[in-house]
N, C-alpha and C. Protein backbone atom coordinates (compact mmCIF):
# COMPACT_ATOMS: atom_id res chain seq x y z
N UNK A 1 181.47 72.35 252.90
CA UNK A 1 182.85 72.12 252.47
C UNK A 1 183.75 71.82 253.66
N UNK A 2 183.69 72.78 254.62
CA UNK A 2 184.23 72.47 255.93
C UNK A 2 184.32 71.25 256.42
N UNK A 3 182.95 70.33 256.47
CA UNK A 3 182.68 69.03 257.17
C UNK A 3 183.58 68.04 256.29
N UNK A 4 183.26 68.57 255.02
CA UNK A 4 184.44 67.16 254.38
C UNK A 4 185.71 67.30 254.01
N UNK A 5 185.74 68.31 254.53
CA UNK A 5 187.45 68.41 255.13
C UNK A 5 188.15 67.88 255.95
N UNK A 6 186.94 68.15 257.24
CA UNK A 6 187.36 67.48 258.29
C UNK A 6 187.21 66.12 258.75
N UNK A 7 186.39 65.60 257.62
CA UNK A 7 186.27 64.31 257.32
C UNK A 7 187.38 63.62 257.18
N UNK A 8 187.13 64.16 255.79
CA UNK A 8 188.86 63.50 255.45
C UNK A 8 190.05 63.54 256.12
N UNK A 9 189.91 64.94 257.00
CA UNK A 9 191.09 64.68 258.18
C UNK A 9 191.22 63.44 259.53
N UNK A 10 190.25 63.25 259.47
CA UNK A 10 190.21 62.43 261.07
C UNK A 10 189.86 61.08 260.03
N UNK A 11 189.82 60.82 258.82
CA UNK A 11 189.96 59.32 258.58
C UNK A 11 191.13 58.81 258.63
N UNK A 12 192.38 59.79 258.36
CA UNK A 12 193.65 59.57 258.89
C UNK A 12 194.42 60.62 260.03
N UNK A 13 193.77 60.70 261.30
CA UNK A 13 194.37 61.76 261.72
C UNK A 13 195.68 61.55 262.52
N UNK A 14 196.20 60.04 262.79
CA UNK A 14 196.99 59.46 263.50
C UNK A 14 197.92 58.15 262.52
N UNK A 15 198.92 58.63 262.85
CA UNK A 15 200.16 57.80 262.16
C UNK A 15 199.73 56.68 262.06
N UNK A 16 199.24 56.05 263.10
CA UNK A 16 198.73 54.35 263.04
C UNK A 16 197.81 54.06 261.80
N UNK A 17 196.71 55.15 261.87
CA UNK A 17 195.84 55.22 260.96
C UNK A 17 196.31 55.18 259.48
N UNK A 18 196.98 55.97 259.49
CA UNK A 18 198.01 56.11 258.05
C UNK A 18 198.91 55.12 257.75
N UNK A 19 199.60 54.75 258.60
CA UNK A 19 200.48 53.59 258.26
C UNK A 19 199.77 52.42 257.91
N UNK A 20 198.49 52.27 258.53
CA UNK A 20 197.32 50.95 257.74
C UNK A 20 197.57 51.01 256.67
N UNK A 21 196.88 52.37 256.46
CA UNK A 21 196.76 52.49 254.45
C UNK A 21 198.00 52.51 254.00
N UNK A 22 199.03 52.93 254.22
CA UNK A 22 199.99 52.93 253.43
C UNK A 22 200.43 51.39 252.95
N UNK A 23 200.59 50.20 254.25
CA UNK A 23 200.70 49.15 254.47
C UNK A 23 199.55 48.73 253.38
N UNK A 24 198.57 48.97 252.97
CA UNK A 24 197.35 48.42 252.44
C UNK A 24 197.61 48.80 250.94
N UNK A 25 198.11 50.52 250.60
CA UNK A 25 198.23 50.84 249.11
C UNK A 25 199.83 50.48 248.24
N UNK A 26 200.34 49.91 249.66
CA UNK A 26 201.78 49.83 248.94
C UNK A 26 201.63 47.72 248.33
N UNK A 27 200.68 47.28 248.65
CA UNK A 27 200.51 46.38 248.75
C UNK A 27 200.25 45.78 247.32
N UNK A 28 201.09 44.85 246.51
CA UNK A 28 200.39 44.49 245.12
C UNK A 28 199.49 43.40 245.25
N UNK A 29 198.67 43.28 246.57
CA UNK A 29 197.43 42.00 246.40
C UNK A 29 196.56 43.04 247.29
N UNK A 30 195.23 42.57 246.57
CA UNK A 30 193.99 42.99 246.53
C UNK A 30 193.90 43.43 247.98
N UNK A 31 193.62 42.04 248.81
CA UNK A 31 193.13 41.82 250.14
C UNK A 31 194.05 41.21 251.54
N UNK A 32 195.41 42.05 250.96
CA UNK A 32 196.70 41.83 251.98
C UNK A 32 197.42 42.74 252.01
N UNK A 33 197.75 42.86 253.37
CA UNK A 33 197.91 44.26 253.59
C UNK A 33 199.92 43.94 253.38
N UNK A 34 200.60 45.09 253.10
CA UNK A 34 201.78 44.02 253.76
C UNK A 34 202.41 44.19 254.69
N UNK A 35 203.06 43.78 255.12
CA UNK A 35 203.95 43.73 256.77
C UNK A 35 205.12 44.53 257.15
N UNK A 36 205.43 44.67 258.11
CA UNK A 36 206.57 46.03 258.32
C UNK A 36 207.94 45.51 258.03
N UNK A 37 208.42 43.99 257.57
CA UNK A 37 208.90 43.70 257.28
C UNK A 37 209.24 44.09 255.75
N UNK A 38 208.15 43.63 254.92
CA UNK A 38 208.16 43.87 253.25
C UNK A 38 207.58 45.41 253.00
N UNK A 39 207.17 45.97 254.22
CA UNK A 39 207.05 47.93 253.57
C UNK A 39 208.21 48.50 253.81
N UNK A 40 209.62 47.79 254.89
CA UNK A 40 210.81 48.27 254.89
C UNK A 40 211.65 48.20 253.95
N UNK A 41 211.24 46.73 252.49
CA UNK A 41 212.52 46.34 252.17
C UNK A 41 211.74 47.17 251.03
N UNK A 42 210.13 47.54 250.46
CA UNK A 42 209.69 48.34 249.84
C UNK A 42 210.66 50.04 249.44
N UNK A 43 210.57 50.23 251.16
CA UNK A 43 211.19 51.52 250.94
C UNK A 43 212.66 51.77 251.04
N UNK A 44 213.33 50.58 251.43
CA UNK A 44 214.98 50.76 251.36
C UNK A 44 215.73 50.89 252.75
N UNK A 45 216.40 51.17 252.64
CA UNK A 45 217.60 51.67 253.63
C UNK A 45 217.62 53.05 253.52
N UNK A 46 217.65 53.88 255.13
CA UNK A 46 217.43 53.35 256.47
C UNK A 46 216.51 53.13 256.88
N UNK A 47 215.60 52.62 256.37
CA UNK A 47 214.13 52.74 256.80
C UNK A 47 214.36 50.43 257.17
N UNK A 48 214.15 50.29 258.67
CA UNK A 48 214.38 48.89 258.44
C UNK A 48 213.01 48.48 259.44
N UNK A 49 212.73 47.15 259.60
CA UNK A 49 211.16 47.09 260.51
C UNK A 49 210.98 47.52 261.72
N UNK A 50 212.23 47.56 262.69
CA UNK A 50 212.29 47.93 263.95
C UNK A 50 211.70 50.06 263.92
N UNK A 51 212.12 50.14 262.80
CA UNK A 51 211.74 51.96 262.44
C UNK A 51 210.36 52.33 262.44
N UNK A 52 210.12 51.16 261.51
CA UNK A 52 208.66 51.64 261.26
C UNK A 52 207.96 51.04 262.68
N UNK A 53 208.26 50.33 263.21
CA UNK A 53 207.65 49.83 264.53
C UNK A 53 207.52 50.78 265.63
N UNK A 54 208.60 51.93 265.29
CA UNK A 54 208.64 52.63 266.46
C UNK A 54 207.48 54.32 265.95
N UNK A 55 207.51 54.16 264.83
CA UNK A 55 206.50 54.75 263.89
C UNK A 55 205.17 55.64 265.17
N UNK A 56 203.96 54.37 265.11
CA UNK A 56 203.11 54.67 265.26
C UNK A 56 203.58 55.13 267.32
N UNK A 57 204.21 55.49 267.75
CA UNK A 57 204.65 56.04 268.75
C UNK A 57 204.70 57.45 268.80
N UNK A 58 205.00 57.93 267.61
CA UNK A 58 205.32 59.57 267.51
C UNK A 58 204.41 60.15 267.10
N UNK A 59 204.67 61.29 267.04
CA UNK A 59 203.40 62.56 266.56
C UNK A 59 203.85 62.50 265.44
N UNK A 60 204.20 62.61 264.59
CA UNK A 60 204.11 62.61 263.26
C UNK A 60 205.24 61.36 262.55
N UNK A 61 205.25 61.05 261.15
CA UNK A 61 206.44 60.61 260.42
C UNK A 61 207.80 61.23 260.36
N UNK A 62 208.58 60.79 260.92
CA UNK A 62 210.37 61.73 260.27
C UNK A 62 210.10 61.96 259.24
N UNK A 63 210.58 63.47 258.56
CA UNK A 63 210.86 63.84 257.42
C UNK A 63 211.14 63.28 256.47
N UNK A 64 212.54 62.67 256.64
CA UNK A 64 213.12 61.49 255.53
C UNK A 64 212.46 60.91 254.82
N UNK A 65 212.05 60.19 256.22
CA UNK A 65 211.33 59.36 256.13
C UNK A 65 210.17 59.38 254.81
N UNK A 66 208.94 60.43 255.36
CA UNK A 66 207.68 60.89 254.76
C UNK A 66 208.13 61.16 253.12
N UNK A 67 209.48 61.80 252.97
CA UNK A 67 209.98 62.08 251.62
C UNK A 67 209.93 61.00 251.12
N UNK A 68 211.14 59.76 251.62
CA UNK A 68 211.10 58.54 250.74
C UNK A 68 210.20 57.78 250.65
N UNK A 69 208.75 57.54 251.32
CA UNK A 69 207.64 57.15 250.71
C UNK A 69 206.74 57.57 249.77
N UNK A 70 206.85 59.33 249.64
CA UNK A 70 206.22 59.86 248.67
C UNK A 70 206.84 59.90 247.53
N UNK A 71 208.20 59.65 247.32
CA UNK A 71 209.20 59.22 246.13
C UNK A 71 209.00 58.10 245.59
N UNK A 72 208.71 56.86 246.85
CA UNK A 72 208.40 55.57 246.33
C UNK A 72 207.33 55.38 245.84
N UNK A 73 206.41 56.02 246.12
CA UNK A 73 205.05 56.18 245.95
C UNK A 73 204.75 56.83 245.01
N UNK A 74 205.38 57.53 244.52
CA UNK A 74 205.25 58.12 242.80
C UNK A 74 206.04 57.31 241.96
N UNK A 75 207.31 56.66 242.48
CA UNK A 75 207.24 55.42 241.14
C UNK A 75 206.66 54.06 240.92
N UNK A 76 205.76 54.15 241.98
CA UNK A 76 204.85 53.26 241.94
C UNK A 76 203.65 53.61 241.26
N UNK A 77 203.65 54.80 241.17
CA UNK A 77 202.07 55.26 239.94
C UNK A 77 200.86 55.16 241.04
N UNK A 78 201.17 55.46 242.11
CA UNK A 78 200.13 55.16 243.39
C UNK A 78 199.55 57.12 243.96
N UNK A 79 198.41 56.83 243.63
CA UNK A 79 197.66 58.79 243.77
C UNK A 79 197.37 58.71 245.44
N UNK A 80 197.79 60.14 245.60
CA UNK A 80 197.23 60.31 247.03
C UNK A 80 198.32 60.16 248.00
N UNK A 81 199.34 59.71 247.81
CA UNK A 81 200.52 59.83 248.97
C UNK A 81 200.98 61.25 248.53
N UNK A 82 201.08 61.60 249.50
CA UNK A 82 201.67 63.53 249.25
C UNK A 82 201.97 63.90 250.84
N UNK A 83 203.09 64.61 250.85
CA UNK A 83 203.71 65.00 251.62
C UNK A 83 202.54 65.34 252.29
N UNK A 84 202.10 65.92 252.48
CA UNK A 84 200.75 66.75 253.37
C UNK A 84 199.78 65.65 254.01
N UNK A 85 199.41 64.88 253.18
CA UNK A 85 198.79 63.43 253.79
C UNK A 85 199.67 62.88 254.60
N UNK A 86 200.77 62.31 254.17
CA UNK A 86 201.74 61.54 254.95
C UNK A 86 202.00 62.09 256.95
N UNK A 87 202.59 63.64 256.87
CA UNK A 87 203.12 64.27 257.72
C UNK A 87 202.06 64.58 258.93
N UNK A 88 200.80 65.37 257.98
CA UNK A 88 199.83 65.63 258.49
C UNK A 88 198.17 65.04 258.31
N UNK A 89 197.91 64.43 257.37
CA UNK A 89 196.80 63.33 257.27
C UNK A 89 195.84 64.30 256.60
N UNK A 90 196.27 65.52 255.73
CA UNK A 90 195.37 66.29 255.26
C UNK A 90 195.63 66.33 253.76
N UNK A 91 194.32 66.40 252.76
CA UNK A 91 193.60 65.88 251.77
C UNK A 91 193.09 64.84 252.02
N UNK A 92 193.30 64.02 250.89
CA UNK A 92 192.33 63.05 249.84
C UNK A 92 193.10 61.84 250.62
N UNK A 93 192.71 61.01 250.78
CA UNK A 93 193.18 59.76 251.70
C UNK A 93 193.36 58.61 250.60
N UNK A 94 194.86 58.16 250.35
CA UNK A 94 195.14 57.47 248.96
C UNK A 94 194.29 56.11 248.62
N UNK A 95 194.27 55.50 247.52
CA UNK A 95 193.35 54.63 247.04
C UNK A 95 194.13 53.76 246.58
N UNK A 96 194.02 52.59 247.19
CA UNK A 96 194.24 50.92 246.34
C UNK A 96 194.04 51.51 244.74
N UNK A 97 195.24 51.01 243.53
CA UNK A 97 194.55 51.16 242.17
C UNK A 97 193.98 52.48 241.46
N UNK A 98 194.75 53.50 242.17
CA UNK A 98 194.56 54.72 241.59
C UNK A 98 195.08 55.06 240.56
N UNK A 99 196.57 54.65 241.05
CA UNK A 99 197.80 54.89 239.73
C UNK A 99 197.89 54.20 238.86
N UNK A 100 198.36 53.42 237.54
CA UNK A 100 198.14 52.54 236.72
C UNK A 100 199.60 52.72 236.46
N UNK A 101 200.77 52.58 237.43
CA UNK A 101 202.05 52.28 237.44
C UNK A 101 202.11 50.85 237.82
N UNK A 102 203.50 50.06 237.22
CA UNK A 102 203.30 49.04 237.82
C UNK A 102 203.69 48.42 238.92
N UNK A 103 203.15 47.13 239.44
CA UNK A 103 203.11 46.66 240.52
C UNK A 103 203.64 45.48 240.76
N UNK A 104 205.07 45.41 241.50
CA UNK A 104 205.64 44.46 241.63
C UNK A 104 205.99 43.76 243.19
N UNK A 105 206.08 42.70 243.26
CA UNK A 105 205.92 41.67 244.51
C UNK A 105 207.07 42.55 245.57
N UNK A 106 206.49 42.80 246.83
CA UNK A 106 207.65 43.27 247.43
C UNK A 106 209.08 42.39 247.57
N UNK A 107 210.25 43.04 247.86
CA UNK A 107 211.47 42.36 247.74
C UNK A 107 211.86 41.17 246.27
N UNK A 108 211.02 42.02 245.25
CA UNK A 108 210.92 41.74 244.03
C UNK A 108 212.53 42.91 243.67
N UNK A 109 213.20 42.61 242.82
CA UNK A 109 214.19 43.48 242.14
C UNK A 109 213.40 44.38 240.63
N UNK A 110 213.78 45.47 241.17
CA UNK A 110 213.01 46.75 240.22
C UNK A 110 214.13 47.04 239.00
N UNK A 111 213.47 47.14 238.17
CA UNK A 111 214.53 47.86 237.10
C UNK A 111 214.47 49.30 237.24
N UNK A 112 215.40 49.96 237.64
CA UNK A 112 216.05 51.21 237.72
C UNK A 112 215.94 52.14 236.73
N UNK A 113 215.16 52.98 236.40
CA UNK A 113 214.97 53.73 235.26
C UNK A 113 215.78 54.87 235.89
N UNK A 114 216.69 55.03 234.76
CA UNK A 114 217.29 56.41 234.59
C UNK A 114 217.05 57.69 234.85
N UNK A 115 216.84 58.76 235.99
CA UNK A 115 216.23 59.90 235.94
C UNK A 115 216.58 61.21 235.42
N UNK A 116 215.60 61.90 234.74
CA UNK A 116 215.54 63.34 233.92
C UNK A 116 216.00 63.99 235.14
N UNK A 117 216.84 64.96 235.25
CA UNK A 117 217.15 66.28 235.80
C UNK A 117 215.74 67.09 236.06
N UNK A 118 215.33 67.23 236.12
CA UNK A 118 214.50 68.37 236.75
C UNK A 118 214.36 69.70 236.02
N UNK A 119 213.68 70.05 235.36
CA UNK A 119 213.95 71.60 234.82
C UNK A 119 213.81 72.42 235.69
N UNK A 120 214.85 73.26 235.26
CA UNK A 120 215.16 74.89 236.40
C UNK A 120 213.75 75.66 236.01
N UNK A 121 212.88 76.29 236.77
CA UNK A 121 211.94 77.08 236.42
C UNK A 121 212.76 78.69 235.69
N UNK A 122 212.59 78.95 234.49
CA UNK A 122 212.76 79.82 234.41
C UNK A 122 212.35 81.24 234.74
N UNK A 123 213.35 82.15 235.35
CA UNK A 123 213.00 83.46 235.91
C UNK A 123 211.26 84.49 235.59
N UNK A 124 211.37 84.36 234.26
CA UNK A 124 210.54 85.09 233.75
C UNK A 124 209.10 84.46 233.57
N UNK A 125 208.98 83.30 233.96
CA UNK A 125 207.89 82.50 234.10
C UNK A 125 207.07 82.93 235.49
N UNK A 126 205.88 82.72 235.29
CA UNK A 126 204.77 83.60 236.82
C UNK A 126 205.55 82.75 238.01
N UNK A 127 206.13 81.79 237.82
CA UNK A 127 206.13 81.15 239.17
C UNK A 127 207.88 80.89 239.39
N UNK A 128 208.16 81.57 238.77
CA UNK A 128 209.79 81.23 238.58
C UNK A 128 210.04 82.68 239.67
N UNK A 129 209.37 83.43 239.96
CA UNK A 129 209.12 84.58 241.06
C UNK A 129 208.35 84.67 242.26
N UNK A 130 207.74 83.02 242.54
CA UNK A 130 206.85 83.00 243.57
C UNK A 130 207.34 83.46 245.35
N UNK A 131 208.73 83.42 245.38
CA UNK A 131 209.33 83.78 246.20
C UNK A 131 208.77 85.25 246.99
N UNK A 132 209.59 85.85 245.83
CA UNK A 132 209.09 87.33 245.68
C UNK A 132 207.30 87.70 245.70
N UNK A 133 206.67 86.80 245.19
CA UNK A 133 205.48 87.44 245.09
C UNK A 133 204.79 87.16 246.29
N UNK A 134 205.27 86.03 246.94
CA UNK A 134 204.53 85.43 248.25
C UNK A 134 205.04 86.75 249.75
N UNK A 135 206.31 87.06 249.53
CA UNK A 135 206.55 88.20 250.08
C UNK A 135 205.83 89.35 249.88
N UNK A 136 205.66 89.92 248.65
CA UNK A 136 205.12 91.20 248.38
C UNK A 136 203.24 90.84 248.57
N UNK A 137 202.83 89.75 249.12
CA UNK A 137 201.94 89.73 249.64
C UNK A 137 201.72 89.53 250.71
N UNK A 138 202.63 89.23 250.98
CA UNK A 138 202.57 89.39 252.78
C UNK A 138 202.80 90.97 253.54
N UNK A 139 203.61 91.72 252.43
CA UNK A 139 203.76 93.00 253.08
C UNK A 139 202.66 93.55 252.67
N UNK A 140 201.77 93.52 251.87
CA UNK A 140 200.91 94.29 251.73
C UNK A 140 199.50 94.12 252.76
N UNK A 141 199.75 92.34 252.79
CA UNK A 141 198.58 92.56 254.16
C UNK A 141 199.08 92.66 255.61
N UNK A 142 200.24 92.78 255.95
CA UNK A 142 200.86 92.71 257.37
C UNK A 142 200.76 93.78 257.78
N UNK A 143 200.92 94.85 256.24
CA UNK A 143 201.35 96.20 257.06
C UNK A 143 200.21 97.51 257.26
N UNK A 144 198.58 96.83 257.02
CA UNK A 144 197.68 97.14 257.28
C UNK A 144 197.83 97.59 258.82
N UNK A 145 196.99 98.48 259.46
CA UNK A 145 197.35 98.77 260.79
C UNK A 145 196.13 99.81 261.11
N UNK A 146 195.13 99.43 260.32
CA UNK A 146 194.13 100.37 260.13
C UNK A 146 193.52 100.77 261.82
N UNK A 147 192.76 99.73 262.44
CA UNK A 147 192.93 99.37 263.43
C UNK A 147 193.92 99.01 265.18
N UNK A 148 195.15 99.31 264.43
CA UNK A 148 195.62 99.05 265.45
C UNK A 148 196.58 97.56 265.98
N UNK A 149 196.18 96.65 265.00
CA UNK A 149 196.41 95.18 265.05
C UNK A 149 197.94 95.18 266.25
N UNK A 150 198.75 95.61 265.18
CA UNK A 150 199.69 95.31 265.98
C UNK A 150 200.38 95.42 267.46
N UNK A 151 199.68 96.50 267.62
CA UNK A 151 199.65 96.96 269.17
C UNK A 151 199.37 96.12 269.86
N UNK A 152 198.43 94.78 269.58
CA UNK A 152 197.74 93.78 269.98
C UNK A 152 198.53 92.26 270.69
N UNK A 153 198.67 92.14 271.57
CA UNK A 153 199.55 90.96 271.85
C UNK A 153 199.07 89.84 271.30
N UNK A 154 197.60 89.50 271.43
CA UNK A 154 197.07 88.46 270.60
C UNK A 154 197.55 88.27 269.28
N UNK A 155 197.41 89.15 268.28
CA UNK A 155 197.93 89.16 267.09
C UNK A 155 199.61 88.97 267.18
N UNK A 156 200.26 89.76 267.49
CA UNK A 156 201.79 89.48 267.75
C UNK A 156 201.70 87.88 267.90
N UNK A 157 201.03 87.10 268.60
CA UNK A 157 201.56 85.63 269.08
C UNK A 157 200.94 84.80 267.83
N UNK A 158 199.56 85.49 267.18
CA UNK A 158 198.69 84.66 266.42
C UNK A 158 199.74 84.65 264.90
N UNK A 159 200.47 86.13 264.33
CA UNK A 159 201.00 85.75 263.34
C UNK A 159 202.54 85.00 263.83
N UNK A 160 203.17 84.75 264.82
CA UNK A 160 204.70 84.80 265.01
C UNK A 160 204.37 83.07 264.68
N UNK A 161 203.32 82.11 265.82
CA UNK A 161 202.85 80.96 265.33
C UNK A 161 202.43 80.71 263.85
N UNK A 162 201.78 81.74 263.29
CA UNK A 162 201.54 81.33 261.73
C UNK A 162 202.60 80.79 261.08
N UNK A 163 203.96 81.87 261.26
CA UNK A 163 205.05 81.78 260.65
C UNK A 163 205.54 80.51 260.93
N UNK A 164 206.21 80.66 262.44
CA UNK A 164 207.02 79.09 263.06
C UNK A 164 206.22 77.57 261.90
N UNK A 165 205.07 77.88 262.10
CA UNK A 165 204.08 76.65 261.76
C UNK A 165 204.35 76.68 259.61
N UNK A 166 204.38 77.88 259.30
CA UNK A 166 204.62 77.69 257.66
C UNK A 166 206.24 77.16 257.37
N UNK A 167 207.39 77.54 258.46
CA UNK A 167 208.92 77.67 257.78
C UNK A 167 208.77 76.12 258.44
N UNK A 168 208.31 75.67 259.76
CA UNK A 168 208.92 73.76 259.83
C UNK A 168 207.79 73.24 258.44
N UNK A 169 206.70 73.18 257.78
CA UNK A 169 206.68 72.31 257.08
C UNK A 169 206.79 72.84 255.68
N UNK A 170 207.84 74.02 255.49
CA UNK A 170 208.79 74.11 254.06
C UNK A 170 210.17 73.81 254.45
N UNK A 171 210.41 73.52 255.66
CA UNK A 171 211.65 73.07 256.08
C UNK A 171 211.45 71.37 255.22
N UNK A 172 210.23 70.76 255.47
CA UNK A 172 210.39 69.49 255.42
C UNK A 172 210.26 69.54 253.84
N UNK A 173 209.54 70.42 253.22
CA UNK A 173 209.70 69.98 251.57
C UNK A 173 211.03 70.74 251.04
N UNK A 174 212.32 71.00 251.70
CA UNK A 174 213.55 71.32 251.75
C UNK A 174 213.88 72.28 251.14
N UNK A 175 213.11 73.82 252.12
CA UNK A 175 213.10 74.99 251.81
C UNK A 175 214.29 75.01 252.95
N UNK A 176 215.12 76.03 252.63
CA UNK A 176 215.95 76.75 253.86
C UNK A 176 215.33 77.43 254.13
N UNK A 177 214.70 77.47 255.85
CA UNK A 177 213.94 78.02 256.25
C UNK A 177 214.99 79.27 257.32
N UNK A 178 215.94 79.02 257.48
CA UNK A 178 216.84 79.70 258.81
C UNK A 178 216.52 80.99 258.74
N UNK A 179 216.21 82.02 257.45
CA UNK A 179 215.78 83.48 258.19
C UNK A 179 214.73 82.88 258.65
N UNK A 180 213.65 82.47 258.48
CA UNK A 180 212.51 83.16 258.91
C UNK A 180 212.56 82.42 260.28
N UNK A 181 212.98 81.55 260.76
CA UNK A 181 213.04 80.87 262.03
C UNK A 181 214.38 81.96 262.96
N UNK A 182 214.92 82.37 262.31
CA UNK A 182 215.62 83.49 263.01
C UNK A 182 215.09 84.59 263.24
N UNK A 183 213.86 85.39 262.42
CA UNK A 183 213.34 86.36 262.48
C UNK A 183 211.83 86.02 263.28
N UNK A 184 211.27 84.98 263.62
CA UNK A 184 210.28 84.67 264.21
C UNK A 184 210.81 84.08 266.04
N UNK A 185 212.25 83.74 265.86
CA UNK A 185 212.77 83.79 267.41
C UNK A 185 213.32 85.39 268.19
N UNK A 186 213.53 86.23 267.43
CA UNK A 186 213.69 87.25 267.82
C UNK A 186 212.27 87.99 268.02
N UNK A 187 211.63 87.71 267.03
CA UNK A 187 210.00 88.58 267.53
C UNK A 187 209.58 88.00 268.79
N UNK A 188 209.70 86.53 268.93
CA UNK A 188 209.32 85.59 270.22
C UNK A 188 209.91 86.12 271.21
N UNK A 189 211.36 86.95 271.26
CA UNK A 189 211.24 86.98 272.63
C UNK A 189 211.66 88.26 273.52
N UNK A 190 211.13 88.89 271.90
CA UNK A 190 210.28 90.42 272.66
C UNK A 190 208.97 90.30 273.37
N UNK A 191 208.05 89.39 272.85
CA UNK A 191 206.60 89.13 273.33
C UNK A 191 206.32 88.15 274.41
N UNK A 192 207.38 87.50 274.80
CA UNK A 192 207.73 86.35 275.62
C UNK A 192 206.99 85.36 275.25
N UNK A 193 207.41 84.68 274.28
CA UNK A 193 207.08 83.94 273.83
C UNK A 193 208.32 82.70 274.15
N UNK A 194 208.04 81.53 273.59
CA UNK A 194 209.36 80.36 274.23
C UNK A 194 210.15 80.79 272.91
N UNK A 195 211.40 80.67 272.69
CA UNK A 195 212.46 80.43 271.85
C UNK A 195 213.23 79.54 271.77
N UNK A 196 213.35 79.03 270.65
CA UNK A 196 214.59 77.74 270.16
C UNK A 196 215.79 78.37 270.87
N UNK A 197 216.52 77.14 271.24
CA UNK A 197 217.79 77.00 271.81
C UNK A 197 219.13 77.06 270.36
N UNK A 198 219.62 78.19 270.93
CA UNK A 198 220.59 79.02 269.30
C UNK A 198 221.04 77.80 268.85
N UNK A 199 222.04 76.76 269.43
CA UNK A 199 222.63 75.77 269.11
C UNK A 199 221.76 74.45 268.15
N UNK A 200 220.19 74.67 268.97
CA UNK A 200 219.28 74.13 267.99
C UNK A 200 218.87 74.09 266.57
N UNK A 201 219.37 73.54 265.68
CA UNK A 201 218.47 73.55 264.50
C UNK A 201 216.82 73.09 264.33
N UNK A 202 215.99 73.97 263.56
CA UNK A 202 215.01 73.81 263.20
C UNK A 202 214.73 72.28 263.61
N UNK A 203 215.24 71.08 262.60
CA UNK A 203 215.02 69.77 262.35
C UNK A 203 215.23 69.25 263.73
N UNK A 204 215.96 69.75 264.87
CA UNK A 204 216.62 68.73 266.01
C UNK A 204 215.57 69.33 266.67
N UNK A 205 215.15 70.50 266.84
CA UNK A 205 213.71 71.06 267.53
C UNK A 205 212.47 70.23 267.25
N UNK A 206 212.19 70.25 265.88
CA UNK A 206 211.27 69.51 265.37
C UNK A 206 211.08 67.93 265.95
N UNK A 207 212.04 67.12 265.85
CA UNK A 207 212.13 65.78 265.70
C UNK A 207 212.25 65.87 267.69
N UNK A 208 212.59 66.71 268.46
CA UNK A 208 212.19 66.66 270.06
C UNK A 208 211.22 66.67 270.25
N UNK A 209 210.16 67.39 269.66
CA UNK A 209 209.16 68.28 269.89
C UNK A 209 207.90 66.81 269.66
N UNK A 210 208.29 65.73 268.78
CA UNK A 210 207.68 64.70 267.86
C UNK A 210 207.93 63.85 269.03
């Protein structure tokens, strides 16, 4: 299971790599890929060719960015663009002809379908509490100490990185992440660990760091 994980990771493990396919699945002909010209006017404003040009330069996709292709990319009826692929090149690597949405000529004019609101998850539903439950599982395994863990500097650095690494990419699916990036810079720099600059937000850290 491992190996074709990591398969699938390193078939896109680099933006360049990804931006092929994207260039290739956003494409309504078979055996043409399309150009950074017609994947800009695809995805709109601000996204223009000089952007995506500067693209395969960075460590990852801008946020925005990665959002408004996986938006475009679901009203296109196109499987396999997902935030997680896009950002980080992990799952299922998308497919020409997956979706059976339709497919129109780039810088073609779209008819605008009207969008549903979103239903509020209700409270009393299992997942309308996932908040809470993802917490009350974290305290129950953190505060194990059978051993000693915490005394441990290794561990101190191994979970403070877990954290940093879970709140930037729920930052990007537009969680407010600010406690826990406040409560993981204060653990940082009891352990001496590096800390964000206060004036820094999460996103302006992130997008330096890229």
């Amino acid at each position: 299971m491992a190996s074709v994980k990591a398969q699938k990771i390193s078939e896109s493990s680099t933006i360049t790599e990804r931006l092929v396919i994207l260039l290739r699945v956003f494409s309504p002909w078979e055996a043409i890929s399309l150009t950074y010209r017609q994947f800009a006017a695809e995805l709109g404003k601000p996204v223009t060719p000089v952007t995506i040009k500067k693209w395969p330069r960075r460590q990852k996709f801008p946020a925005d960015a990665a959002r408004l292709i996986v938006a475009k990319a679901r009203a296109r009826g196109l499987v396999g663009v997902t935030l997680e692929w896009v950002l980080w090149g992990e799952g299922p690597v998308p497919q020409r002809g997956g979706g059976g949405g339709p497919k129109t000529a780039p810088n073609s004019p779209a008819i605008e379908q009207p969008e549903e609101p979103p239903a509020a998850a209700p409270q009393d539903h299992p997942h309308g509490q996932f908040a809470g439950q993802v917490g009350a599982a974290l305290e129950a395994d953190l505060s194990h100490n059978e051993f000693g863990q915490w005394s441990s500097v290794e561990a101190q650095h191994t979970v403070i990185w877990a954290l940093k690494d879970l709140a930037r990419r729920l930052r990007v699916l537009n969680f407010d992440m600010g406690k826990t990036f406040e409560l993981t810079d204060e653990w940082a720099g009891h352990v001496g660990l590096p800390v964000r600059r206060s004036e820094e937000s999460p996103v302006e850290r992130e997008d330096q760091d890229a």
